[in-house]
Each structure stands twice: as structure tokens, then as C-alpha cells.
Protein backbone atom coordinates (compact mmCIF):
# COMPACT_ATOMS: atom_id res chain seq x y z
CA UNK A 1 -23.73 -34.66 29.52
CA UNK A 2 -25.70 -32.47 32.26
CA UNK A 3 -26.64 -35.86 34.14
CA UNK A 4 -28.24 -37.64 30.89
CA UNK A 5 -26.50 -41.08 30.56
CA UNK A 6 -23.26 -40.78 28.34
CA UNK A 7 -23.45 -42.15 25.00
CA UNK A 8 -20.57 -43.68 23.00
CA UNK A 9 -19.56 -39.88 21.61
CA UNK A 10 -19.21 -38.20 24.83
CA UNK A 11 -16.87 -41.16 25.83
CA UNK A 12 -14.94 -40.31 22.49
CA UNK A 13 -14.47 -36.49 23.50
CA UNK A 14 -13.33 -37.66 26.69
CA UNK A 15 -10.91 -39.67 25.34
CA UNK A 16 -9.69 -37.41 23.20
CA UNK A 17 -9.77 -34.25 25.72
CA UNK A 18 -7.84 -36.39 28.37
CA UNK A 19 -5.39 -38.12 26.41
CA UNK A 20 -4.90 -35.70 23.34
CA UNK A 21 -1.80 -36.50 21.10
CA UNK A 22 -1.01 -39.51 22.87
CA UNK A 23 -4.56 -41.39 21.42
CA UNK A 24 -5.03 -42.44 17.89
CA UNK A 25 -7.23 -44.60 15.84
CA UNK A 26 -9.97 -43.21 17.91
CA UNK A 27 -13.30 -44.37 16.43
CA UNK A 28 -16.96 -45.57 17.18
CA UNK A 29 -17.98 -49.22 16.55
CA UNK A 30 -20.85 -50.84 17.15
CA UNK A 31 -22.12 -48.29 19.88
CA UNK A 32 -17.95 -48.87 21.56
CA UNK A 33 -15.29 -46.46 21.77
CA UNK A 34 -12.20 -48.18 20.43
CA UNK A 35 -8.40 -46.21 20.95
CA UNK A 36 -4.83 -46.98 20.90
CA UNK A 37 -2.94 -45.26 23.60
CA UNK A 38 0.69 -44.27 23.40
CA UNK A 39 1.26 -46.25 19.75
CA UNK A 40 1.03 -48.85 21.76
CA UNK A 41 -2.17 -49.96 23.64
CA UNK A 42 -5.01 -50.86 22.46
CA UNK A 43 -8.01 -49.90 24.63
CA UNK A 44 -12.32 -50.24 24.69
CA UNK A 45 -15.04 -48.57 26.56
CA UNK A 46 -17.51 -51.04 25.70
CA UNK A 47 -21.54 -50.10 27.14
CA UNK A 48 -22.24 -52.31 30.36
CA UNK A 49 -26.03 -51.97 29.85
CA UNK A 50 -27.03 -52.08 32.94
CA UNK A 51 -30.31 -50.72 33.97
CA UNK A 52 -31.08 -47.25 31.72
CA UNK A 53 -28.11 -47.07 30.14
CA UNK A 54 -24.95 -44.96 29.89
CA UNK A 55 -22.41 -47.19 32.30
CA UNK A 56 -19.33 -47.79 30.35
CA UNK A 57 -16.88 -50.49 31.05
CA UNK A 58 -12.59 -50.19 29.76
CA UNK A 59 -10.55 -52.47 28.85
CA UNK A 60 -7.19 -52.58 27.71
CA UNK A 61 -6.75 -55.56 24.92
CA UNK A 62 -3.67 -58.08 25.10
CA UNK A 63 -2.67 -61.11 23.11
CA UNK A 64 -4.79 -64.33 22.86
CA UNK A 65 -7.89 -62.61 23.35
CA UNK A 66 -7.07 -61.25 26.65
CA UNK A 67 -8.69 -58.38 28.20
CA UNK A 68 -7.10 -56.13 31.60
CA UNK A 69 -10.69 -54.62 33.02
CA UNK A 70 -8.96 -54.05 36.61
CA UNK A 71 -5.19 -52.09 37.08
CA UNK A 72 -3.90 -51.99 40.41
CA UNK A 73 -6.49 -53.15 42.65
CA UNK A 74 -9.71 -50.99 40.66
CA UNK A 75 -12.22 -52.46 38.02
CA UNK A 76 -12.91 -50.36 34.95
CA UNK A 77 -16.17 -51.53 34.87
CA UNK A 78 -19.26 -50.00 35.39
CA UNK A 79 -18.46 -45.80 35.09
CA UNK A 80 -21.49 -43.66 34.72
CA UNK A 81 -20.55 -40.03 35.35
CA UNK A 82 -18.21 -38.10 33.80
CA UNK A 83 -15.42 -38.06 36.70
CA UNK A 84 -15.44 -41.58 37.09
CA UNK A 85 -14.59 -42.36 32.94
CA UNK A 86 -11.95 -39.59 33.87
CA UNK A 87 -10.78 -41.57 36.63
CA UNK A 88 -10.44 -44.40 34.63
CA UNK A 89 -8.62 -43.23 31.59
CA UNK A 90 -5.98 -41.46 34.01
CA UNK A 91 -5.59 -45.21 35.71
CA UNK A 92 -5.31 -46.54 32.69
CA UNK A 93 -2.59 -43.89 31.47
CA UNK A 94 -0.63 -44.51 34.51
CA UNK A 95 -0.70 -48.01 33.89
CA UNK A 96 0.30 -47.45 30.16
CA UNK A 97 3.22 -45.19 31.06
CA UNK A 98 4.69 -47.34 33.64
CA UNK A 99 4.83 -50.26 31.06
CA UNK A 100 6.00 -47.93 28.54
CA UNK A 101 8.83 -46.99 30.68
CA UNK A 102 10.46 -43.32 30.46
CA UNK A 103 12.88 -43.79 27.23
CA UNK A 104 10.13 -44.75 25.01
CA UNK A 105 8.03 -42.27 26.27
CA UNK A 106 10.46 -39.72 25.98
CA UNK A 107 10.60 -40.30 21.91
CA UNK A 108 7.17 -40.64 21.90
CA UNK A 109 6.36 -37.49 23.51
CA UNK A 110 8.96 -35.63 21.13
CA UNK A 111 7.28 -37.14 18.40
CA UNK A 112 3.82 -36.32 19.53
CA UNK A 113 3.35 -33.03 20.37
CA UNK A 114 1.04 -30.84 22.51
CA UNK A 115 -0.79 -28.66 20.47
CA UNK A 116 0.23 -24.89 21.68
């Protein structure tokens, strides 16, 4: 990741170094990174292919075909380096958690333990 454009399995180690127990289902499809967040949200970083590659759009799938690609004001769209899929993923787990709300998250988190 030393400034080459990131491919679909450096996005995946992101994912899982930023999120850690609370992802699952993480896998590669079609050149995407596909997750589910707190046993509860299912999210993409899809490649925007723009120019030489490596920008990576998010999204965080709802019913009816429905896709979030902005929270609070920012796009998802259109991350190249490493701090700004970073960025993104820790919008998109404060997003997640507020919807969540602090009970569930409480179980889940007992459930779902750091590794030590």
C-alpha cells in the first residue's frame, strides 16, 4: 500500500483491522469488498474506476435495493488513500452504532469479543 493504488484485498485488511469482531461475512466478489457490520449491516466498497485505479466507493445496503453512499453530510465515494477508507469505515461505524442503539450493542459486544 506504499502509495500504489489499493486493490480489493487491502480494503479487506482494512476492514477487518478497523472493525475486528464486530465484521463478518467478510469476502471478495467480483473485484468488491462485501461485509456485514454489527450482525446487522450490510456494507460494499465497490471500485469507482476512475482514472488509474484504486478509488473505492462504500455503501451501506437497505431494503428495496437501496443504497446510503453519504452519512451525515459526507459521500463515501471516491477514497484513494489509506486514511481516507479509514475515515470512512469509522463514519460508517458511527452511523451503525447510533442506529444500533446502546442495549443491542451492549449484547453484541458481550457476545463478540476483543481478542486479548
Amino acid at each position: 500500500m506504499n502509495g500504489q493504488p489499493l486493490e480489493a484485498i487491502d480494503v479487506a485488511r482494512l476492514v477487518r483491522e478497523h472493525f475486528g469482531p464486530r465484521v463478518s461475512h467478510l469476502s471478495l466478489r467480483d473485484g468488491s469488498v462485501v461485509f456485514v457490520l454489527y450482525d446487522a449491516f450490510s456494507v460494499a466498497a465497490n471500485p469507482d474506476g476512475y482514472g488509474t485505479g484504486g478509488h473505492w466507493g462504500f455503501g451501506i445496503y437497505l431494503p428495496n435495493h437501496m443504497t446510503l453512499i453519504e452519512l451525515f453530510g459526507e459521500k463515501l465515494t471516491i477514497k484513494t488513500t489509506r486514511e481516507q477508507i479509514v475515515a470512512a469505515l469509522t463514519l460508517i461505524d458511527r452511523y451503525a452504532r447510533l442506529r444500533l442503539g446502546s442495549e443491542y450493542l451492549d449484547v453484541f459486544e458481550l457476545s463478540h469479543p476483543a481478542p486479548e
